[in-house]
N, C-alpha and C. Protein backbone atom coordinates (compact mmCIF):
# COMPACT_ATOMS: atom_id res chain seq x y z
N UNK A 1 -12.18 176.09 94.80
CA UNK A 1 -11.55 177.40 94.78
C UNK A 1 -11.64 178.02 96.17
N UNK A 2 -10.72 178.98 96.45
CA UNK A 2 -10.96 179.52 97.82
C UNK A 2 -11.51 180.26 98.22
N UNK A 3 -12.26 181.06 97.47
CA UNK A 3 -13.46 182.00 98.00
C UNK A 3 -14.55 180.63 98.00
N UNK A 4 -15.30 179.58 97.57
CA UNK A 4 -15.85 178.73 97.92
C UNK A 4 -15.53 177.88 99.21
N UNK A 5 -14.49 178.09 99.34
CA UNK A 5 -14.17 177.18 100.60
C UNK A 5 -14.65 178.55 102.08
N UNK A 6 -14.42 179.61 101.59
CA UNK A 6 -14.31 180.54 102.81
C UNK A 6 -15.84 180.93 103.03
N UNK A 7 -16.69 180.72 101.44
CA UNK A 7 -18.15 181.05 101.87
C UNK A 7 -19.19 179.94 102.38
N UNK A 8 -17.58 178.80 102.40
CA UNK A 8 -18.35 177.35 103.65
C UNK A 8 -18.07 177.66 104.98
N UNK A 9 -16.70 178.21 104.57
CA UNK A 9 -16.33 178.27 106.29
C UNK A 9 -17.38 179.56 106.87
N UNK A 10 -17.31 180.45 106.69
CA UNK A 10 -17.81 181.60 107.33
C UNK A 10 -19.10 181.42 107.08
N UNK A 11 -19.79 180.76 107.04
CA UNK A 11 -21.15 180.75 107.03
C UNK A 11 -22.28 180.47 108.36
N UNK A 12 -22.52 181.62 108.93
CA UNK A 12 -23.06 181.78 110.69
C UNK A 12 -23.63 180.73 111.28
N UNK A 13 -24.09 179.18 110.78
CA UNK A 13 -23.50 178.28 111.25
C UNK A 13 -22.86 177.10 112.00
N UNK A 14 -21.82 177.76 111.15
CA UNK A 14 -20.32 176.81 110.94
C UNK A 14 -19.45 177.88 111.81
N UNK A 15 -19.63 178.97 112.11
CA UNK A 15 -18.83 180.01 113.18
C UNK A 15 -19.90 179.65 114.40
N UNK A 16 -20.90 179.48 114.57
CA UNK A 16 -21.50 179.30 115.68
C UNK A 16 -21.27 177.86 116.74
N UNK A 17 -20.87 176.70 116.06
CA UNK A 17 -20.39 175.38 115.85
C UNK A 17 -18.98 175.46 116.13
N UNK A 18 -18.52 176.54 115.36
CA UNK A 18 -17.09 176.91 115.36
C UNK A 18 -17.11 177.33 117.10
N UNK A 19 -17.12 178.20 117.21
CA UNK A 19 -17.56 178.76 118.72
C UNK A 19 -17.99 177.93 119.60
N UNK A 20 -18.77 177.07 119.56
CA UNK A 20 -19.20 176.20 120.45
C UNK A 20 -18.11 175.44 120.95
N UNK A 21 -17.46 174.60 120.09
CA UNK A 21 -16.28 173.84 120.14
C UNK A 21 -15.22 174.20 120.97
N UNK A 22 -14.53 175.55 120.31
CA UNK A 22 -14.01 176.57 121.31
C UNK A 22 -14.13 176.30 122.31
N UNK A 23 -15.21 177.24 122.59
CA UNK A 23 -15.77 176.87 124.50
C UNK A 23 -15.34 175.35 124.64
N UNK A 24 -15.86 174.82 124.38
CA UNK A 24 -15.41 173.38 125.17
C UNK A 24 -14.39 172.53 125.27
N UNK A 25 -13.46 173.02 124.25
CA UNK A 25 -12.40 172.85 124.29
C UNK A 25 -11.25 173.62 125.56
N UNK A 26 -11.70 175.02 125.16
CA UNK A 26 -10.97 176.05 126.13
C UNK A 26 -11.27 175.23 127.74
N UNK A 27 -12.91 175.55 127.90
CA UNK A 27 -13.15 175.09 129.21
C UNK A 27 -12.43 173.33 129.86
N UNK A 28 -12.05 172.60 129.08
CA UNK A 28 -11.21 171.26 129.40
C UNK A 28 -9.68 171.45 129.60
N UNK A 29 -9.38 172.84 128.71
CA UNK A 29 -7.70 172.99 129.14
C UNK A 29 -7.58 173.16 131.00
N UNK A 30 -8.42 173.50 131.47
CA UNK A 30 -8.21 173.66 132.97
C UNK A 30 -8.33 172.03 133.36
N UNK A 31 -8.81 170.96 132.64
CA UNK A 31 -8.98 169.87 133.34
C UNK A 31 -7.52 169.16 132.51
N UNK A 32 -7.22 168.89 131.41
CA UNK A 32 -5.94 168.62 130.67
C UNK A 32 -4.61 169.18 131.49
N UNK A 33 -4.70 170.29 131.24
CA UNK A 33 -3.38 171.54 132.24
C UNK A 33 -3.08 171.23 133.79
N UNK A 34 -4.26 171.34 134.37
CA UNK A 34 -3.92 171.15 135.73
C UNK A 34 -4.17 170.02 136.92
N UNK A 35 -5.22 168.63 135.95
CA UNK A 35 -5.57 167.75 136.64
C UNK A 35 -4.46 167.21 137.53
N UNK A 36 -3.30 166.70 136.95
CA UNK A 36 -2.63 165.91 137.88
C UNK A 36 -1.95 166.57 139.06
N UNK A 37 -1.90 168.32 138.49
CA UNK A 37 -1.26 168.60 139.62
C UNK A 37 -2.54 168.83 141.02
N UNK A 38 -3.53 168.84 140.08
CA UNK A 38 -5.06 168.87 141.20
C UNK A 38 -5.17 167.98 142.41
N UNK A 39 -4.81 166.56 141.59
CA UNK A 39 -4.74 165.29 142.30
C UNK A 39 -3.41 165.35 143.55
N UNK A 40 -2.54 165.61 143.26
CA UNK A 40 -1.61 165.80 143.87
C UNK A 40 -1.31 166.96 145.43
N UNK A 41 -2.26 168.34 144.42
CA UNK A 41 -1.87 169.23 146.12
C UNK A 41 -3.32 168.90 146.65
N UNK A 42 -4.97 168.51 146.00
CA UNK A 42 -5.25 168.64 147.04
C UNK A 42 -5.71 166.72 147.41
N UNK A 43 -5.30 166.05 146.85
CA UNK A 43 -5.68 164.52 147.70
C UNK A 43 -4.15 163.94 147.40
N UNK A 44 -3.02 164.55 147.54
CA UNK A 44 -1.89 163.90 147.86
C UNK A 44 -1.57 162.51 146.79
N UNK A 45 -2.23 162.53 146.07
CA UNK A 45 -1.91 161.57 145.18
C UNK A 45 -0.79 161.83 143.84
N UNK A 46 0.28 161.38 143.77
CA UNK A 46 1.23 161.24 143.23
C UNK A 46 1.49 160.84 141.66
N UNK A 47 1.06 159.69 142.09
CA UNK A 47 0.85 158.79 140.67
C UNK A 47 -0.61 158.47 140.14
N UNK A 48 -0.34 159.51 138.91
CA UNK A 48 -1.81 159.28 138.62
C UNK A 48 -1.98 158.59 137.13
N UNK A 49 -1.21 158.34 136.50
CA UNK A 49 -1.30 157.48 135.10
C UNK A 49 -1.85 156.75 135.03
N UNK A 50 -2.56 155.70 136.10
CA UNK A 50 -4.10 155.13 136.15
C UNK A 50 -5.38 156.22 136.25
N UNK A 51 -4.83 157.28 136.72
CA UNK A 51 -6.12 157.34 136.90
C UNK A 51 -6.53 158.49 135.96
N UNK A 52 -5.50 158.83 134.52
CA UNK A 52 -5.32 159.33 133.49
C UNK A 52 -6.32 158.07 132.83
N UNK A 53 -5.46 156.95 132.82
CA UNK A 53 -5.67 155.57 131.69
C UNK A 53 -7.20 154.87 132.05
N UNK A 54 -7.59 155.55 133.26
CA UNK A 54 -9.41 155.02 133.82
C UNK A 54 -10.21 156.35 132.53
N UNK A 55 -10.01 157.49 132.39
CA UNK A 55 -10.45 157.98 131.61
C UNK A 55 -10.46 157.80 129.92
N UNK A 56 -9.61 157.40 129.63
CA UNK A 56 -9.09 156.80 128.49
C UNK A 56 -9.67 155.64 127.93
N UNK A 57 -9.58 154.93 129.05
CA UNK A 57 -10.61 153.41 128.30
C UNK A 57 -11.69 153.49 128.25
N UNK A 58 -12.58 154.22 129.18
CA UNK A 58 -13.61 154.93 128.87
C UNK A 58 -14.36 155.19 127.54
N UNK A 59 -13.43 155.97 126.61
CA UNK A 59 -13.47 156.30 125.44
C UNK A 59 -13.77 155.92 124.46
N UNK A 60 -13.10 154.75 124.87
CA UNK A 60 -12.86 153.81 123.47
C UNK A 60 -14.12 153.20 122.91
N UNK A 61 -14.86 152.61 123.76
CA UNK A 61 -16.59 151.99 123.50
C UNK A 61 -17.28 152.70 122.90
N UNK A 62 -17.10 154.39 123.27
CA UNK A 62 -18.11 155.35 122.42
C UNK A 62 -17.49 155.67 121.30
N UNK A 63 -16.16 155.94 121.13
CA UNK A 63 -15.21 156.22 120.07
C UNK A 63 -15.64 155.06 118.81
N UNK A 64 -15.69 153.54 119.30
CA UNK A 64 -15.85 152.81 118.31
C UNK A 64 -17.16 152.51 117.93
N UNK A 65 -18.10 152.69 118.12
CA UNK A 65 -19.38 152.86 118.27
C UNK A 65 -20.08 154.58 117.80
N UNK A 66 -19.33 155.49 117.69
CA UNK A 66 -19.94 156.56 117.44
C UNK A 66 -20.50 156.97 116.16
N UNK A 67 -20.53 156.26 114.97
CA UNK A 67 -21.40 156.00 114.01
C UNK A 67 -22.88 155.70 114.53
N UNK A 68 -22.74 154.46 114.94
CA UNK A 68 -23.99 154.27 115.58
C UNK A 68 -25.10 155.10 116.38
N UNK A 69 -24.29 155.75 117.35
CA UNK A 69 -24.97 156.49 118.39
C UNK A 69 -25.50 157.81 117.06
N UNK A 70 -24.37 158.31 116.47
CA UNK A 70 -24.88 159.76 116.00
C UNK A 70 -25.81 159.43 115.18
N UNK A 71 -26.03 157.83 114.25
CA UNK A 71 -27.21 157.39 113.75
C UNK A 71 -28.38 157.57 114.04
N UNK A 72 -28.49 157.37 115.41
CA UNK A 72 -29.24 157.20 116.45
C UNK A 72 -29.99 158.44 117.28
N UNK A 73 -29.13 159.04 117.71
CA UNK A 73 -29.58 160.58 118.26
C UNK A 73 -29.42 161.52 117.73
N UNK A 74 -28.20 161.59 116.59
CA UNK A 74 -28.22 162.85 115.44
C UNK A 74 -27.10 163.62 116.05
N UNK A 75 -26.64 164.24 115.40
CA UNK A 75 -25.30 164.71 115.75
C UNK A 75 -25.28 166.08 116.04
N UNK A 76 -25.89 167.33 116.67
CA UNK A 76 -26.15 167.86 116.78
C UNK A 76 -25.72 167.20 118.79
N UNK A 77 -27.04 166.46 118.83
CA UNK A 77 -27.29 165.89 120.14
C UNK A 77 -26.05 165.06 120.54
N UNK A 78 -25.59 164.67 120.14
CA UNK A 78 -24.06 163.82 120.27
C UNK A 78 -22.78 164.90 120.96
N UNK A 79 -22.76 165.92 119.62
CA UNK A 79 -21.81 167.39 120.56
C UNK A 79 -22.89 167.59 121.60
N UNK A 80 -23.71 167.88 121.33
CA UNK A 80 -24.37 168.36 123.25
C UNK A 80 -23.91 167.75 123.91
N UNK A 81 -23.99 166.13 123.95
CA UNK A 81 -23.54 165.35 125.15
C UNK A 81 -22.18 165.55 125.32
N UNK A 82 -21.24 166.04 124.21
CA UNK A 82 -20.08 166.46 124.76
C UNK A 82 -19.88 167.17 125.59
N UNK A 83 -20.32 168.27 125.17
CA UNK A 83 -20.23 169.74 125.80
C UNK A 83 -21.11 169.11 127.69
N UNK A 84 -22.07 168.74 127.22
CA UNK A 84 -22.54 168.39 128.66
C UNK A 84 -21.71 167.55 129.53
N UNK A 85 -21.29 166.88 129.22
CA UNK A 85 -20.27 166.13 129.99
C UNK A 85 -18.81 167.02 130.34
N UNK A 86 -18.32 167.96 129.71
CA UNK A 86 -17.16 169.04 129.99
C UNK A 86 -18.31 169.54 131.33
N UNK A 87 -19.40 170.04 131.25
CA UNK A 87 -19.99 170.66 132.45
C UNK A 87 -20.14 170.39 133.53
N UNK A 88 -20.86 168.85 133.39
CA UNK A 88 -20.67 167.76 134.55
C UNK A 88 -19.14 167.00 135.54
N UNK A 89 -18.23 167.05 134.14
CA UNK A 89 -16.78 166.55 134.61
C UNK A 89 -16.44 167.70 135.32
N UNK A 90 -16.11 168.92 134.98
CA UNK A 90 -15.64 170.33 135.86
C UNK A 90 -16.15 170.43 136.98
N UNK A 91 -17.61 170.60 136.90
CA UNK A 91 -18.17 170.89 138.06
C UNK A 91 -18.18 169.89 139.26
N UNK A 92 -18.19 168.61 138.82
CA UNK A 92 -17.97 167.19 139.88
C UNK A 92 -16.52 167.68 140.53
N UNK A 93 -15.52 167.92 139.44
CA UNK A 93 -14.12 168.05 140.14
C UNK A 93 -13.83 169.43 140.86
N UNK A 94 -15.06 170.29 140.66
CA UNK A 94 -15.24 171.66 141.52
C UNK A 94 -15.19 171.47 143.21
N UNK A 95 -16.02 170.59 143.11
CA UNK A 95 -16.31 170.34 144.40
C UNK A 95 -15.37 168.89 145.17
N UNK A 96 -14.41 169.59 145.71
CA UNK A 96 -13.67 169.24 147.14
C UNK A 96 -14.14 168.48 147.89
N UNK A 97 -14.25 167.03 147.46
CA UNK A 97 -14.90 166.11 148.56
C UNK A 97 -13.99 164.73 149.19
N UNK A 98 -13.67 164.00 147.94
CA UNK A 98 -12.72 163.02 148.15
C UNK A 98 -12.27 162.17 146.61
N UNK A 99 -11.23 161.71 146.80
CA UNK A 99 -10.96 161.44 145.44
C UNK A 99 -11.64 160.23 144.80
N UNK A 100 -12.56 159.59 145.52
CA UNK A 100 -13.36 158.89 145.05
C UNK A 100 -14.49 159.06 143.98
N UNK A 101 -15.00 160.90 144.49
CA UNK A 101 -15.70 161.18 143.85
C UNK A 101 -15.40 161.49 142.26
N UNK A 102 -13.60 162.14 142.32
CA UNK A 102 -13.20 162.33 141.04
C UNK A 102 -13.05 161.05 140.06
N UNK A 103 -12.88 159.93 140.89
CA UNK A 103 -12.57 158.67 139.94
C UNK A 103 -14.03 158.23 139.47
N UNK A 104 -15.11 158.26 139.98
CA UNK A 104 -16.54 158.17 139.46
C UNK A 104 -16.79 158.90 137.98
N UNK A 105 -16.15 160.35 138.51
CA UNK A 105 -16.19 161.25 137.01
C UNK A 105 -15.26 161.25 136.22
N UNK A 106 -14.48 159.97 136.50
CA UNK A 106 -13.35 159.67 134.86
C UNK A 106 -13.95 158.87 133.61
N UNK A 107 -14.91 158.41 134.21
CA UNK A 107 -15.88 158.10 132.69
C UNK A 107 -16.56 158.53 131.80
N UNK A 108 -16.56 159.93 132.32
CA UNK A 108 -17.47 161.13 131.71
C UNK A 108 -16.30 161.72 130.52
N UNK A 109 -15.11 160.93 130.16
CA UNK A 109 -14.16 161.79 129.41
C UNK A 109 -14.42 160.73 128.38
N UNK A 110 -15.03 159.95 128.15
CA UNK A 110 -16.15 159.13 127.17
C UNK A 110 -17.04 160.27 126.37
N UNK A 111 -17.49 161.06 126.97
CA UNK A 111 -18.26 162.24 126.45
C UNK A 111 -17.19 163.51 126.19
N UNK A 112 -16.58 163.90 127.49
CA UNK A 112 -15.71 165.42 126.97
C UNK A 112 -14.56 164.97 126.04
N UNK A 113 -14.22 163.82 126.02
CA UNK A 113 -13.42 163.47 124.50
C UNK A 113 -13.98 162.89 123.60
N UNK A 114 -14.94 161.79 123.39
CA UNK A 114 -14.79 160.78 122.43
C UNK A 114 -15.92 161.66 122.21
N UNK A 115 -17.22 162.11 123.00
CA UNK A 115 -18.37 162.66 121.85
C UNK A 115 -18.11 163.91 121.19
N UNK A 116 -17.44 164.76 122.24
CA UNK A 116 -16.67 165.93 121.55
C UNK A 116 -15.84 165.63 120.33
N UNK A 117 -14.78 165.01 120.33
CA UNK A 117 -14.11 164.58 119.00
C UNK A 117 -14.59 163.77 117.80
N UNK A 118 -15.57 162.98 118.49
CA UNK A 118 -15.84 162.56 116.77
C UNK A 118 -17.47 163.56 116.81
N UNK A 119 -17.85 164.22 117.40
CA UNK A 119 -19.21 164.67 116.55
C UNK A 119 -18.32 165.95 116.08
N UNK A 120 -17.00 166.71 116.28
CA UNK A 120 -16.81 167.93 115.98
C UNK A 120 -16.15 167.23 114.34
N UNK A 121 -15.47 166.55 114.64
CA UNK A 121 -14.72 165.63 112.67
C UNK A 121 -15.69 165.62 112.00
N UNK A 122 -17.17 164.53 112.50
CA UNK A 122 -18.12 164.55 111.99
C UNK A 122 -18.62 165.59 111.23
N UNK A 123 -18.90 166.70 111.86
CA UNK A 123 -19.50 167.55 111.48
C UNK A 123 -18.89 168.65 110.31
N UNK A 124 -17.56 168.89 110.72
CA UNK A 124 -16.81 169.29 109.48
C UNK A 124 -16.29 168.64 108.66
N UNK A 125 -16.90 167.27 108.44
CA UNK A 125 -16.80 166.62 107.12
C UNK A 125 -17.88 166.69 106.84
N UNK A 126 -18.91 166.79 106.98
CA UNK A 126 -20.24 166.92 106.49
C UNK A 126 -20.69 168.09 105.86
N UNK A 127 -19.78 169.02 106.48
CA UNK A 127 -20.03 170.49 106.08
C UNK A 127 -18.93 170.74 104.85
N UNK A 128 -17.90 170.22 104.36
CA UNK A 128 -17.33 170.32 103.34
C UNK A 128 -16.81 168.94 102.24
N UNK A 129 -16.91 169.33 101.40
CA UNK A 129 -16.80 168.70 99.89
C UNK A 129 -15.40 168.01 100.30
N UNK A 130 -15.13 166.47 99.72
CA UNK A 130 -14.02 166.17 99.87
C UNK A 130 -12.75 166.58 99.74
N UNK A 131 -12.86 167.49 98.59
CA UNK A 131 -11.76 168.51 97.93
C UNK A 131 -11.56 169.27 98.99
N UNK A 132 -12.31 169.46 99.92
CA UNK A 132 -11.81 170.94 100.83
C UNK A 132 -11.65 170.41 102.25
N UNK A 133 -11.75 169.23 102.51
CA UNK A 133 -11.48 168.43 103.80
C UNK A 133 -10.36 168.65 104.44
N UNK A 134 -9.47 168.98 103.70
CA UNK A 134 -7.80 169.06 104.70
C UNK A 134 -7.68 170.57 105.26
N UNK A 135 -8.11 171.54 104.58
CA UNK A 135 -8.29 172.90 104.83
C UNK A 135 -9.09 173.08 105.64
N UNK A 136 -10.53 172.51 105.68
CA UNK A 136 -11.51 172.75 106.88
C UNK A 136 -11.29 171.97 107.96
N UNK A 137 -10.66 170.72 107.99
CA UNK A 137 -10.24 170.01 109.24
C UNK A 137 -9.26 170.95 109.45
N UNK A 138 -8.14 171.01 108.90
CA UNK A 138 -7.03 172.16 109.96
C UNK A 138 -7.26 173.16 109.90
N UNK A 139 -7.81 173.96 109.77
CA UNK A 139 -8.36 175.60 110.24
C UNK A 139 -9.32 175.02 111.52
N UNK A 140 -10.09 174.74 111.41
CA UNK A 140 -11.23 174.37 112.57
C UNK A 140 -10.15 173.41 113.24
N UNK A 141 -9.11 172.92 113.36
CA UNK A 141 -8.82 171.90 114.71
C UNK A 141 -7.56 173.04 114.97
N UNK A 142 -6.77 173.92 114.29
CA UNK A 142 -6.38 174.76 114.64
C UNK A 142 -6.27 175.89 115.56
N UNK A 143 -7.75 176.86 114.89
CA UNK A 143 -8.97 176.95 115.73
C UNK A 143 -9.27 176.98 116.76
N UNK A 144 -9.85 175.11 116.94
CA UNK A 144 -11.00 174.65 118.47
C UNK A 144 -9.52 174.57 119.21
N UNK A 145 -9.10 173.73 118.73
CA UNK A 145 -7.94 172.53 119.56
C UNK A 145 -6.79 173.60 120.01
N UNK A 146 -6.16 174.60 118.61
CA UNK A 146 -5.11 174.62 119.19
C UNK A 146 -5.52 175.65 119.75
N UNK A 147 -5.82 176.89 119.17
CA UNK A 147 -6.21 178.41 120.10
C UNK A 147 -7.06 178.15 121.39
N UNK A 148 -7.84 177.55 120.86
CA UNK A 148 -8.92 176.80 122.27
C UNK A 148 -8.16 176.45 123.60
N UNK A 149 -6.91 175.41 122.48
CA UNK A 149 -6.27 175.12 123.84
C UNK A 149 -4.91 175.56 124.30
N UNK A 150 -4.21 176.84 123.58
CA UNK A 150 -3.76 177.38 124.23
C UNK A 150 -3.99 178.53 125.35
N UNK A 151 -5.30 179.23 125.09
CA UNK A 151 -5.89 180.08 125.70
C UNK A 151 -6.58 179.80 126.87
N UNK A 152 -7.48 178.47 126.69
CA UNK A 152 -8.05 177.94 128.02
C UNK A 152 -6.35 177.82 128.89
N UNK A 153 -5.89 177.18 128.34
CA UNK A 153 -4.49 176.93 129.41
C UNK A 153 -3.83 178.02 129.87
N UNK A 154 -4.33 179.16 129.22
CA UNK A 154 -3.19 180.23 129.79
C UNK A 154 -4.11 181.01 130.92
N UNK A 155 -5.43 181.14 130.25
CA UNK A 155 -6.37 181.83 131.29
C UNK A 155 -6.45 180.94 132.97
N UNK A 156 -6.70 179.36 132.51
CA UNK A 156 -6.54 178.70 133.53
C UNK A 156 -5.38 178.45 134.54
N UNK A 157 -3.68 179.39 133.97
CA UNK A 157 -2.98 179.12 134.56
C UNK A 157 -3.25 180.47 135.84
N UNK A 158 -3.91 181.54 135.30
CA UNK A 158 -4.00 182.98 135.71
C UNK A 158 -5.14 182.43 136.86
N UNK A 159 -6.11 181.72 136.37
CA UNK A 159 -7.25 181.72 137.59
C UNK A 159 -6.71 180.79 138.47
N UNK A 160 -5.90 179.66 138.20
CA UNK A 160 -5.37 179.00 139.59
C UNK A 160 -4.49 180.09 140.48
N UNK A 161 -3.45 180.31 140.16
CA UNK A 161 -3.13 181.28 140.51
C UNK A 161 -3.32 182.89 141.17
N UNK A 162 -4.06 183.11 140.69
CA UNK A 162 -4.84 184.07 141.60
C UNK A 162 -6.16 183.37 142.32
N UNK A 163 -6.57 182.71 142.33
CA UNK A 163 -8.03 181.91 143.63
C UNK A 163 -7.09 180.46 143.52
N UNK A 164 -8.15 179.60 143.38
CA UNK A 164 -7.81 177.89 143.77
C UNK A 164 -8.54 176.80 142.83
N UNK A 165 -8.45 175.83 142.74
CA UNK A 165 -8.70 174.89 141.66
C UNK A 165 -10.59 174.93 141.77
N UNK A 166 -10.99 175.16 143.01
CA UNK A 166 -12.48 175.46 143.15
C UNK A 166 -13.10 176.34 142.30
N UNK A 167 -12.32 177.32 141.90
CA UNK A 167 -12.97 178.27 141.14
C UNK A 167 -12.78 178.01 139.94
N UNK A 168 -11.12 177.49 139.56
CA UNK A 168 -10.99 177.42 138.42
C UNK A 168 -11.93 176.59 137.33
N UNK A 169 -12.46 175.26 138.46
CA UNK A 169 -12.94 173.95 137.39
C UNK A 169 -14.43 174.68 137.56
N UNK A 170 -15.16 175.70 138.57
CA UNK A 170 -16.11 175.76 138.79
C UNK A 170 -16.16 176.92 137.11
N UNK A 171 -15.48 178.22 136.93
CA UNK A 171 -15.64 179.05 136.19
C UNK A 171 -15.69 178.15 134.64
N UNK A 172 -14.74 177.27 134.58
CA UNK A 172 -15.00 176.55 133.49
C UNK A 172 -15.84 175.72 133.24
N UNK A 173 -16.37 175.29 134.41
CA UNK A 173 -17.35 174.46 133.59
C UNK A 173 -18.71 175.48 133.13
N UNK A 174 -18.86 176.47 134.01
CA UNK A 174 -19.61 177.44 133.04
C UNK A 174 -19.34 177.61 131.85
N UNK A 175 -17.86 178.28 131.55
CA UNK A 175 -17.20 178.05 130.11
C UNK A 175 -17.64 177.34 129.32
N UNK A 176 -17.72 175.73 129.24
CA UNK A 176 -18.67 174.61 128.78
C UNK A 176 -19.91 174.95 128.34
N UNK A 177 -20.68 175.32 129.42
CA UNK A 177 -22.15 175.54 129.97
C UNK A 177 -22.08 176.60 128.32
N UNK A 178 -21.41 177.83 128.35
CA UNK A 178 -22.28 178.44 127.41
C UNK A 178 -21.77 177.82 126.09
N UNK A 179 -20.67 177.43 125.95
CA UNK A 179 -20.58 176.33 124.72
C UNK A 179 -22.14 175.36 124.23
């Protein structure tokens, strides 16, 4: 029934979790939104669909394996390492050095995607009854993903725009940070 489903959802929490997610979601729309054009004005690099697809394969080892790990460290600690890795990826790409350094930190989207995404599924299947799984997955990916990520993207279009990609990946990865 739906007052049972809403005294799962709203329960301080599952809004705190809820919130967390958020943040870390929001704080990655500045790395999703504006990476390639990052790559482009400040290391002149053009074509970056490798160096999209270096982050990507990344993924996949922890993605298929993430039963295991959350077995292992508990899932609680699994989203941390998400969220920690959104902090570490931002802030690496904060700092203006050479694009070598950014391709080092494309493996870290092993953590700001694959631990972020399956410990956040994880966790809101755990938190609701099978019967209520389609309602609590799309409200919460609604929610993290879509409000998360329309808002990080819009705020992040305002902070490039008024300062420079230094501030932007630097303010977000705080963003992260309090996630």
């Amino acid at each position: 029934d739906r007052s049972g489903f809403w005294k799962l959802f709203l329960r301080p929490t599952f809004l705190v979790f809820m919130l967390a997610a958020f943040l870390g979601r929001f704080s990655m729309m500045s790395y999703y939104s504006f990476f390639s054009r990052y790559l482009d004005d400040v290391y002149g690099v053009k074509e970056v669909g490798w160096i999209w697809a270096l982050g990507s394969r990344c993924e996949m080892p922890l993605v298929f394996c993430s039963k295991r790990i959350i077995d292992k460290i508990g899932l609680k600690s699994f989203f941390a390492l998400g969220l920690l890795g959104c902090v570490l990826r931002l802030a690496g790409v904060s700092v203006e050095s050479n694009i070598w350094v950014v391709l080092c930190l494309q493996p870290l989207h092993c953590l700001t995607f694959g631990a972020y995404h399956c410990s956040t599924v994880t966790y809101v299947s755990r938190m609701f009854p099978a019967k209520l799984q389609g309602g609590a997955q799309g409200i919460f990916s609604a929610i993290t993903v879509g409000l998360g990520g329309l808002v990080g993207s819009a705020v992040g279009g305002v902070v490039l725009d008024a300062f420079n990609y230094t501030v932007l990946y630097t303010a977000f990865s705080g963003v992260a940070f309090l996630g």
